[in-house]
C-alpha atoms as a PDB file:
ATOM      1  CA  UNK A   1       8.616 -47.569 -53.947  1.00  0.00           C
ATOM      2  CA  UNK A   2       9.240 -43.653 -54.900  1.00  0.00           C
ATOM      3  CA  UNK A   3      13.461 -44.807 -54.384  1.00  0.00           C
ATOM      4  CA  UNK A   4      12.652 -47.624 -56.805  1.00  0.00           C
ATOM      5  CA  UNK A   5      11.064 -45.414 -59.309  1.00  0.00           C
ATOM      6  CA  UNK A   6      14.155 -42.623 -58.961  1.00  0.00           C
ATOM      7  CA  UNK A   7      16.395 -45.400 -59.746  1.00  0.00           C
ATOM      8  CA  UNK A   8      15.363 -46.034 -63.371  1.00  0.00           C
ATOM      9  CA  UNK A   9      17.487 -45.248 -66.345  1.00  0.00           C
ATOM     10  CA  UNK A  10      15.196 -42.544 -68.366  1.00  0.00           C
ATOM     11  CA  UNK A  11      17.100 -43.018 -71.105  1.00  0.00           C
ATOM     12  CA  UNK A  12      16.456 -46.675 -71.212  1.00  0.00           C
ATOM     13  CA  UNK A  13      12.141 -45.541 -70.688  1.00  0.00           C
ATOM     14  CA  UNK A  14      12.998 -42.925 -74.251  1.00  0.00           C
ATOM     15  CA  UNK A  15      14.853 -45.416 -76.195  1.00  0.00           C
ATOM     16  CA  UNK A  16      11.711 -47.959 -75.373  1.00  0.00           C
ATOM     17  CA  UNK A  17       9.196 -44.910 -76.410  1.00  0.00           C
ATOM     18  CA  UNK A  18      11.047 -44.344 -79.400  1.00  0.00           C
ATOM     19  CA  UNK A  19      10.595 -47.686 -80.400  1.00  0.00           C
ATOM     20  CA  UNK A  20       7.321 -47.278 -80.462  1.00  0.00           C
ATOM     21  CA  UNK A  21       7.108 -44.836 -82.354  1.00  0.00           C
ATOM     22  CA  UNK A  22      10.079 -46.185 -85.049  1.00  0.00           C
ATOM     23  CA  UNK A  23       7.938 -49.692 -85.201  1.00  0.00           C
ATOM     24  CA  UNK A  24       4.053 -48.456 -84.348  1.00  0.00           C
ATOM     25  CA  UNK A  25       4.192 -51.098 -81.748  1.00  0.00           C
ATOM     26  CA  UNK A  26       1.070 -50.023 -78.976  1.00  0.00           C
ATOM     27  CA  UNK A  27       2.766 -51.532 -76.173  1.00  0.00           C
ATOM     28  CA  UNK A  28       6.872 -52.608 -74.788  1.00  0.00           C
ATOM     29  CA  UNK A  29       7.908 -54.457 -71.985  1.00  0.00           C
ATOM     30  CA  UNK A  30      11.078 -55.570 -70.816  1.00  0.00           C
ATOM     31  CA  UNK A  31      12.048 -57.130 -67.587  1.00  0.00           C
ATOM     32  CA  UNK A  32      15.556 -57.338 -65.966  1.00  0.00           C
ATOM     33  CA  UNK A  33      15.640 -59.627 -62.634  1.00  0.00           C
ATOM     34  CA  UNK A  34      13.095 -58.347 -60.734  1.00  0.00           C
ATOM     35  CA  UNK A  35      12.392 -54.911 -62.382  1.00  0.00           C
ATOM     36  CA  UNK A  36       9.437 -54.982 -65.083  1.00  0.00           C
ATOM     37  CA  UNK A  37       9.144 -51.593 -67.218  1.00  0.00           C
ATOM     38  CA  UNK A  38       6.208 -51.341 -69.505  1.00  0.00           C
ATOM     39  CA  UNK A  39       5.640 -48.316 -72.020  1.00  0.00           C
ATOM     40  CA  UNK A  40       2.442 -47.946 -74.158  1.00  0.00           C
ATOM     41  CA  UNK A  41       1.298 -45.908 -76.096  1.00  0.00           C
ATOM     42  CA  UNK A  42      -2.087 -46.031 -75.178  1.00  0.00           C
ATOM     43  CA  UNK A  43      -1.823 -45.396 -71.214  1.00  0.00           C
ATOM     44  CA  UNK A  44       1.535 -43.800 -68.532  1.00  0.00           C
ATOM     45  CA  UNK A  45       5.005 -45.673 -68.271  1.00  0.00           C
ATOM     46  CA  UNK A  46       4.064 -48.185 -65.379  1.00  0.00           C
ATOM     47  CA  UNK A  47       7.087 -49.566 -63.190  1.00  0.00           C
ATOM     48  CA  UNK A  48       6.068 -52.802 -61.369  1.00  0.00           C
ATOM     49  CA  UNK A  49       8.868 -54.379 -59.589  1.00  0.00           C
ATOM     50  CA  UNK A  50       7.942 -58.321 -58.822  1.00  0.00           C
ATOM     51  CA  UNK A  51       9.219 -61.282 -59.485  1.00  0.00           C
ATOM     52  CA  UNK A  52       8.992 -63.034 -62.735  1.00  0.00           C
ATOM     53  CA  UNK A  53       5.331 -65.869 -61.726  1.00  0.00           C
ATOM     54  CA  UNK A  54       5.645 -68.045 -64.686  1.00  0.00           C
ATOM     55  CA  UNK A  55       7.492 -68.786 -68.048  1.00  0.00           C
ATOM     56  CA  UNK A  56       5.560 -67.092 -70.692  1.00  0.00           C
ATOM     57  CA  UNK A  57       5.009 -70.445 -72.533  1.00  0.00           C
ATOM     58  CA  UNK A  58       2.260 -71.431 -70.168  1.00  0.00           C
ATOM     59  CA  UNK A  59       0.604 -67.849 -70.739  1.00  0.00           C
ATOM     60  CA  UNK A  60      -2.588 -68.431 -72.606  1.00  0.00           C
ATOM     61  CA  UNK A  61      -3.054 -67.137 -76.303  1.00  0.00           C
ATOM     62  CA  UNK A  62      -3.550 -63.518 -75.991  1.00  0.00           C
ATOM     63  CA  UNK A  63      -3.386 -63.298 -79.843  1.00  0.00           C
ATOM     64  CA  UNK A  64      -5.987 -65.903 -80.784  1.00  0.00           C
ATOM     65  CA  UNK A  65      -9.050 -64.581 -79.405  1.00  0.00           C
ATOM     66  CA  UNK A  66      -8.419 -61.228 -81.620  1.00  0.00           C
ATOM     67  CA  UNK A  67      -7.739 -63.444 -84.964  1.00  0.00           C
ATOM     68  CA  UNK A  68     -10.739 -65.335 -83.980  1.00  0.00           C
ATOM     69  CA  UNK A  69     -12.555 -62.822 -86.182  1.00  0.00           C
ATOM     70  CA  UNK A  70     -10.527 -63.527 -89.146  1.00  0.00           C
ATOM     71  CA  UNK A  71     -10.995 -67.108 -88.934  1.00  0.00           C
ATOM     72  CA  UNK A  72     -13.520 -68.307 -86.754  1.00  0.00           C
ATOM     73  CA  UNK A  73     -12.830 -71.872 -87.494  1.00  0.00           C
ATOM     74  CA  UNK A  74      -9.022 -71.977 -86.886  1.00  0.00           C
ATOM     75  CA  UNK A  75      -8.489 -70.782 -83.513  1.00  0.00           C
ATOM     76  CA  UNK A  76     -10.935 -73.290 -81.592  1.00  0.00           C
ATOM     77  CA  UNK A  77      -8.891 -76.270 -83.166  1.00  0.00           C
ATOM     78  CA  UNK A  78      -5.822 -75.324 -81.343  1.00  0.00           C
ATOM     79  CA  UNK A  79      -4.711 -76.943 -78.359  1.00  0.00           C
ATOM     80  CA  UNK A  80      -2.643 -74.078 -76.334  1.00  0.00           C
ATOM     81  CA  UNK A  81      -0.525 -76.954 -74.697  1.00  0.00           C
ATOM     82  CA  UNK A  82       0.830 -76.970 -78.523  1.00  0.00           C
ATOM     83  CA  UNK A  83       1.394 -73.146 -78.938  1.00  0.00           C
ATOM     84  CA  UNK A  84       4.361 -70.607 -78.216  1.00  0.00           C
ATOM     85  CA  UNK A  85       3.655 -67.529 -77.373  1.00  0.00           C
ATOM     86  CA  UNK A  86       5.476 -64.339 -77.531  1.00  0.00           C
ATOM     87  CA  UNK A  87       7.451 -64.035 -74.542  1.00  0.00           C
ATOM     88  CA  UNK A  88       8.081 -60.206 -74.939  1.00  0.00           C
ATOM     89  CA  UNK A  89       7.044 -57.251 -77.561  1.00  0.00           C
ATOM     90  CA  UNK A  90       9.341 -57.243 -81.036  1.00  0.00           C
ATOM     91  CA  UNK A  91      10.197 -57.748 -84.675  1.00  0.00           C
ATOM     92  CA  UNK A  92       9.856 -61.424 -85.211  1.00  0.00           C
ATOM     93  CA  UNK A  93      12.882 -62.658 -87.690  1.00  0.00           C
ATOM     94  CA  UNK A  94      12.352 -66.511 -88.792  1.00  0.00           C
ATOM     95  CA  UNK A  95      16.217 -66.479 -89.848  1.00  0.00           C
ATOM     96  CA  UNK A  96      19.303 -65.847 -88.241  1.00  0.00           C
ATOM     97  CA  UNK A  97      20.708 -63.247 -91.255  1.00  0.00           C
ATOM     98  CA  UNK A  98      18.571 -61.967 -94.042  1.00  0.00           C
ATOM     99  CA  UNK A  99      19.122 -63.941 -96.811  1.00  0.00           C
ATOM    100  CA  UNK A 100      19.280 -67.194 -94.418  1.00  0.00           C
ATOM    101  CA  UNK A 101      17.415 -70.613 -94.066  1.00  0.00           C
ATOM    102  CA  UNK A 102      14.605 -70.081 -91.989  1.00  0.00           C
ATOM    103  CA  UNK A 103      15.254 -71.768 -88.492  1.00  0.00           C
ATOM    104  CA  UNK A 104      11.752 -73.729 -89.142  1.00  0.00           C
ATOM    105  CA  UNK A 105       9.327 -74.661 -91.332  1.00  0.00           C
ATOM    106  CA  UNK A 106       6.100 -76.299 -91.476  1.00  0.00           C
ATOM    107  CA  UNK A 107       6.435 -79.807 -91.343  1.00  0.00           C
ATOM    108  CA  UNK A 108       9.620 -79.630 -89.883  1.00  0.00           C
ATOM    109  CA  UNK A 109      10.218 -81.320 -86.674  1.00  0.00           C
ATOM    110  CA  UNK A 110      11.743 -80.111 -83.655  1.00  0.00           C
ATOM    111  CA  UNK A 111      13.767 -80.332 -80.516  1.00  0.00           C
ATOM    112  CA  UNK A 112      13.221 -79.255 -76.858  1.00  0.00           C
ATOM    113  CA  UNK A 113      15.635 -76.062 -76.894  1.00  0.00           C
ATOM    114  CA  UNK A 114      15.953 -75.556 -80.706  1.00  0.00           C
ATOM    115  CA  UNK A 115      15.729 -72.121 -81.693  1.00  0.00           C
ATOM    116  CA  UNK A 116      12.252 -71.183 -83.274  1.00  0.00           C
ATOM    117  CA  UNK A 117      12.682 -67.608 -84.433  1.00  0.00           C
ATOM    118  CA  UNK A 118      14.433 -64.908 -82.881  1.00  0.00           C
ATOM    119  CA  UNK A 119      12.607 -61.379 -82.065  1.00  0.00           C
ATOM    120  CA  UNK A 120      14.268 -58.547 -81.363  1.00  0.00           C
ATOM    121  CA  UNK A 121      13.690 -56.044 -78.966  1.00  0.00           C
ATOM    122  CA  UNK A 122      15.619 -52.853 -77.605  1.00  0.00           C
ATOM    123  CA  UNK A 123      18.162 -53.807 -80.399  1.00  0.00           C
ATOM    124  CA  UNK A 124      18.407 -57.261 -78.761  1.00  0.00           C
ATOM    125  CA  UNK A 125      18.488 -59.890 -80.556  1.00  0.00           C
ATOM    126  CA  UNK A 126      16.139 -62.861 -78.643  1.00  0.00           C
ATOM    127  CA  UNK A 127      16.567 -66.423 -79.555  1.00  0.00           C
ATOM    128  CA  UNK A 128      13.152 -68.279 -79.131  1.00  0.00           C
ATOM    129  CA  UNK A 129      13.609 -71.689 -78.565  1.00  0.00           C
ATOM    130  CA  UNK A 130      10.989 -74.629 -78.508  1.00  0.00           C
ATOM    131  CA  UNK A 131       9.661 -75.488 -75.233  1.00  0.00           C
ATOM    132  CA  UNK A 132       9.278 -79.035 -76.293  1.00  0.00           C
ATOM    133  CA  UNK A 133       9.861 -81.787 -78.909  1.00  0.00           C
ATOM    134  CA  UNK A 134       7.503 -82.119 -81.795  1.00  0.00           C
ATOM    135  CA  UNK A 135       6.347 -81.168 -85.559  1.00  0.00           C
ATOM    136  CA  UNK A 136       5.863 -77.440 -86.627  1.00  0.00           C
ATOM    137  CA  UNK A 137       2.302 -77.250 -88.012  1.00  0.00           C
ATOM    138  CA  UNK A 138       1.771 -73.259 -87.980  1.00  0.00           C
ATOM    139  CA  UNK A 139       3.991 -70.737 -88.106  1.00  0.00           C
ATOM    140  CA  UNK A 140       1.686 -67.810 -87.179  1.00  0.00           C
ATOM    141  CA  UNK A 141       3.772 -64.829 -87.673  1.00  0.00           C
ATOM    142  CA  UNK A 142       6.039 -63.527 -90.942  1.00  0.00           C
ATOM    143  CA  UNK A 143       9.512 -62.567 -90.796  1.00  0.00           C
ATOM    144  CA  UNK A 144      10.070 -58.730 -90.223  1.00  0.00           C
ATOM    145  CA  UNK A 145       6.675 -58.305 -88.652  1.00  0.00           C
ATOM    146  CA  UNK A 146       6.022 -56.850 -85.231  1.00  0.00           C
ATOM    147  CA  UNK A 147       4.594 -58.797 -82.366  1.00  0.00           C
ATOM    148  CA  UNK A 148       3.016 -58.285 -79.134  1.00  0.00           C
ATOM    149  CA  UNK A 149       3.519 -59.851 -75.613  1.00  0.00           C
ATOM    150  CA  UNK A 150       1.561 -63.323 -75.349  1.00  0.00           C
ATOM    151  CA  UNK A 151       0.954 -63.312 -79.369  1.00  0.00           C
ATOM    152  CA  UNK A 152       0.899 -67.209 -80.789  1.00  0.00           C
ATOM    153  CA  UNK A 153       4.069 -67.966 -82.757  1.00  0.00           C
ATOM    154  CA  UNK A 154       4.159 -71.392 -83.489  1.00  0.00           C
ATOM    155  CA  UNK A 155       2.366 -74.657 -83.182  1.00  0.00           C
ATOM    156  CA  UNK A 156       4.615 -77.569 -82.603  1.00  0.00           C
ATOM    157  CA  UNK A 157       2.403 -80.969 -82.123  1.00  0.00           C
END
């Protein structure tokens, strides 16, 4: 594992901590086939190198449970079958230029594939797209606003 670890780009491990620090994000991942680099702010760089279990729409709400405080009533009314979730740490844009139509809105209804928002991270612009067919209900986040691995997004019905 030490020849693994030797291997990594530092520079790639200080752009992702100065991210942090531009967008007071806590935490960064990004994975790249079968290399996973996390950075946070709270803890050491970790390198894990495994393969990639599960897509990160069938993660469970890692978001709701916090917002649960907020609003006690909205988060138990939720089925996660109907949510998407963050599938990596960035600045959620709900439009593909500023100045754009938004790619969704509530009411609005959706295919499989259809980009929802797009988040950027590391400069990288991420199309999100909708892991099924359906109507947008909530859109949980606001454009130019950070977001953390596994935070709710959307819920299509």
């Amino acid at each position: 594992m030490a020849e693994k670890k030797s291997g990594i780009d530092q520079a790639l491990i200080r752009d992702l901590a100065n991210i942090l620090n531009e967008t007071d994000l806590t935490e960064i991942e990004v994975e790249q086939d079968d290399l996973r680099i996390r950075v946070s702010r709270a803890g050491a760089t970790q390198y894990v190198q495994a393969p990639i279990a599960a897509p990160a729409f069938a993660a469970p709400a890692v978001a709701a449970p916090a917002a649960a405080g907020a609003a006690p009533a909205a988060a138990p009314t939720r089925n996660p079958a109907n949510v998407v979730n963050a599938p990596m740490v960035g600045t959620v844009y709900m439009a593909p230029a500023p100045g754009a139509r938004p790619f969704i809105e509530i009411g609005a209804t959706v295919k499989e594939g259809q980009t929802l928002i797009i988040i950027e991270a590391m400069k990288t612009m991420n199309q999100i797209p909708s892991p099924k067919s359906g109507k947008v209900t909530e859109i949980l986040v606001d454009d130019g606003h950070p977001v953390e691995y596994g935070q709710a997004l959307v819920v299509i019905e």
